[in-house]
Protein backbone atom coordinates (compact mmCIF):
# COMPACT_ATOMS: atom_id res chain seq x y z
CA UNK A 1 0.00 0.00 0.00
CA UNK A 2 0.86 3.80 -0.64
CA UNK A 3 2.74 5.45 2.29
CA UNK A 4 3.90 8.68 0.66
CA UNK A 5 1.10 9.20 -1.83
CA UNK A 6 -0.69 7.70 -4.45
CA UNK A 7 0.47 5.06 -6.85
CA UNK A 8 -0.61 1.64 -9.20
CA UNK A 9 -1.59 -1.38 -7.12
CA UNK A 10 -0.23 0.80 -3.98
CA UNK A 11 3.17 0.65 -5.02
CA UNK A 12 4.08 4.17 -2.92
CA UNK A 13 5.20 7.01 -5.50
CA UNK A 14 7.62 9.29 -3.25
CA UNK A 15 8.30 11.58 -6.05
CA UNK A 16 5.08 13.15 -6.08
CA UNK A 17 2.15 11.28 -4.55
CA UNK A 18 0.17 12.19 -7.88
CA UNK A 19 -3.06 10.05 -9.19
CA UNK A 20 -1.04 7.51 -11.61
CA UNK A 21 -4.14 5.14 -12.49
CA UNK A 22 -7.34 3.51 -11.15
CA UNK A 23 -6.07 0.13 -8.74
CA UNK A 24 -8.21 -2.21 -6.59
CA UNK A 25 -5.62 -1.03 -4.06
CA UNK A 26 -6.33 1.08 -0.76
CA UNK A 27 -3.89 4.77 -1.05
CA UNK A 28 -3.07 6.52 1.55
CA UNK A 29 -2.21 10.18 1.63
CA UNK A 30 -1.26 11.78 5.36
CA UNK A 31 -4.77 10.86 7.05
CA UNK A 32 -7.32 10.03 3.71
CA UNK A 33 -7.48 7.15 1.97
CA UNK A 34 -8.48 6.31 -1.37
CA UNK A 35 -9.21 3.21 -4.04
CA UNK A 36 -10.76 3.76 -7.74
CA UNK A 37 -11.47 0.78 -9.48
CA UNK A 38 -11.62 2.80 -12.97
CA UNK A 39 -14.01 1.65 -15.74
CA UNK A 40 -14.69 -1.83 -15.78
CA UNK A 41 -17.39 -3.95 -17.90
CA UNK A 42 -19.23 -6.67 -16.05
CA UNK A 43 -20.65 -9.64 -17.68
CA UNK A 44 -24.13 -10.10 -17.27
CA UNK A 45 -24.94 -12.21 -14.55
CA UNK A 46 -27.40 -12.99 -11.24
CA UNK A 47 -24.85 -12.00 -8.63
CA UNK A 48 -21.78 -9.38 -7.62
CA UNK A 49 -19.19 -11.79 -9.14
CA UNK A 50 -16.60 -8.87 -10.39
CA UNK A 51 -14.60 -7.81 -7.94
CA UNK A 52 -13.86 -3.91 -8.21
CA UNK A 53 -11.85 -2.95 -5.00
CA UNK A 54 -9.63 -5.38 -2.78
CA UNK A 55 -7.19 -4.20 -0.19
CA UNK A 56 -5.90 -4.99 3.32
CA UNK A 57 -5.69 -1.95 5.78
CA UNK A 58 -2.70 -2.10 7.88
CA UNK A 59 -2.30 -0.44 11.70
CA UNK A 60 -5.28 2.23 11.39
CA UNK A 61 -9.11 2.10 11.72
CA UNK A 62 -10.52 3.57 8.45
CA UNK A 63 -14.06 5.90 8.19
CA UNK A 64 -15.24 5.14 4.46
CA UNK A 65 -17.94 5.65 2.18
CA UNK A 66 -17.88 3.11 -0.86
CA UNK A 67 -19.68 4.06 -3.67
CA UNK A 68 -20.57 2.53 -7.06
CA UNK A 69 -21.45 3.96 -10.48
CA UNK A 70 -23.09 1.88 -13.54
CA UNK A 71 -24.67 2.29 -16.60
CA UNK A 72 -27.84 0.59 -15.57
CA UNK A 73 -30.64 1.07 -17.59
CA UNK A 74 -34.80 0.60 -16.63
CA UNK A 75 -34.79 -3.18 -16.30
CA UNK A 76 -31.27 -4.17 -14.97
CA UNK A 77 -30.82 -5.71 -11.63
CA UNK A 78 -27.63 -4.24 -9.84
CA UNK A 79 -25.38 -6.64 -6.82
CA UNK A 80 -23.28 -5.30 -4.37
CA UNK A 81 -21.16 -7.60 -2.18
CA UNK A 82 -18.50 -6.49 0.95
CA UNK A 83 -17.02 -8.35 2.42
CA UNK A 84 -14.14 -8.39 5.16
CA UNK A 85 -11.94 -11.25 5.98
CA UNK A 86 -14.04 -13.20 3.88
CA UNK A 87 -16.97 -12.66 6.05
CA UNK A 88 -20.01 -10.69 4.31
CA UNK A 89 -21.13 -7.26 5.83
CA UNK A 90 -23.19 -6.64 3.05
CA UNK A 91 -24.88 -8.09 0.51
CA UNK A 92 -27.76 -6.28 -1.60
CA UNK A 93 -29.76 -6.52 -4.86
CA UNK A 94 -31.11 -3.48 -6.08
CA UNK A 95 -34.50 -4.30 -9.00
CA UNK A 96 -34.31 -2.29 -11.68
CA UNK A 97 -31.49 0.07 -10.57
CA UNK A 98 -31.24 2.85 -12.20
CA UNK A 99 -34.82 3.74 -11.00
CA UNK A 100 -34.15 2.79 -7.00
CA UNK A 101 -30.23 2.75 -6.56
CA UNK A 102 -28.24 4.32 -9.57
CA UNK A 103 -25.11 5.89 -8.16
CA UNK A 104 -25.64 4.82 -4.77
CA UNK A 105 -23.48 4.17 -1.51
CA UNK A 106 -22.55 3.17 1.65
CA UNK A 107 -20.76 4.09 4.84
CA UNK A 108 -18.39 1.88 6.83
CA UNK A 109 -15.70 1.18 9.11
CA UNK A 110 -12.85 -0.97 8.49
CA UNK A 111 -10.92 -2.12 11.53
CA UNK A 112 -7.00 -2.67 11.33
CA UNK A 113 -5.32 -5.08 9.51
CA UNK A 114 -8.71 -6.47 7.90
CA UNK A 115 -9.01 -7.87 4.07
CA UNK A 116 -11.44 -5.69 2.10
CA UNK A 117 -12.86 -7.14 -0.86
CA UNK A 118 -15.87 -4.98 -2.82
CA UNK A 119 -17.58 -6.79 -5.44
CA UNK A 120 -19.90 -5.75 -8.07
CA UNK A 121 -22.35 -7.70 -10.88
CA UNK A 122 -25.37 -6.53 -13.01
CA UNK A 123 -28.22 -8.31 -14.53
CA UNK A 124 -27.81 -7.31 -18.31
CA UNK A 125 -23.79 -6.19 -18.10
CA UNK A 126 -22.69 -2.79 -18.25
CA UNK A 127 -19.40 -0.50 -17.50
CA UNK A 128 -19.47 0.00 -13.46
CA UNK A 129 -16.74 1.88 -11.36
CA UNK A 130 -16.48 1.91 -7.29
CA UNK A 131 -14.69 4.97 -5.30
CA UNK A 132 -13.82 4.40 -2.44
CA UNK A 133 -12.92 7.61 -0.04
CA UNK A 134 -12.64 8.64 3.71
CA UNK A 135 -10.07 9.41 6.46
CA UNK A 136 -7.56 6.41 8.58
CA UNK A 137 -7.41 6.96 12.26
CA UNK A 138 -4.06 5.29 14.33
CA UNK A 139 -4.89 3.27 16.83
């Protein structure tokens, strides 16, 4: 992961700490952390089977709000899966999402040294993305 800024896959970039490229990885900048999974197209499918963001935090407590953005039209079905150390924390279907859910989120907190894993699926396919922002805290 990042220490001194951002970088790919959180390989730390202590020239600048300047955006290099959407990674499933968590970056850290002083106190905020990031993740952008950049543009990705999901298959069509009956469950969140892509996985968009996956990272494990280190000695900090993070505040985050995960949020996901899709190209869902009228009829598609939208899946969101998170899950930490394997174990689910959430796990939601949204009908026909770009009438009840499009561009949606959710608010968490991540203990230390937990696996985060953030998966996505949709019913007819479609280009998704998941952000990922909020602040660590040192325990």
């Amino acid at each position: 992961m990042a220490i001194l800024g951002g970088g790919v896959g959180g390989a730390g970039n202590p020239v600048g700490g300047s955006f290099t490229g959407p990674a499933q990885a968590l970056e850290l900048v002083l106190d905020r952390i990031y993740a952008y999974s950049g543009l990705i197209t999901v298959a069509a499918g009956s469950s969140a089977d892509h996985t968009m963001l996956k990272f494990t935090t280190g000695n900090y407590v993070c505040k985050a709000f995960i949020e996901w953005h899709s190209e869902a039209t009228g009829t598609d079905d939208e899946f969101v899966i998170i899950t930490m150390n394997g174990q689910e924390i959430m796990h939601s279907r949204y009908s026909h999402a770009y009438h009840s859910s499009a561009d949606q989120g959710t608010k968490i907190i991540i203990p230390s040294y937990t696996e985060v894993e953030c998966k996505f699926g949709n019913s007819a396919g479609t280009d998704a993305t998941m952000i990922l922002t909020g602040k660590r805290y040192r325990e």
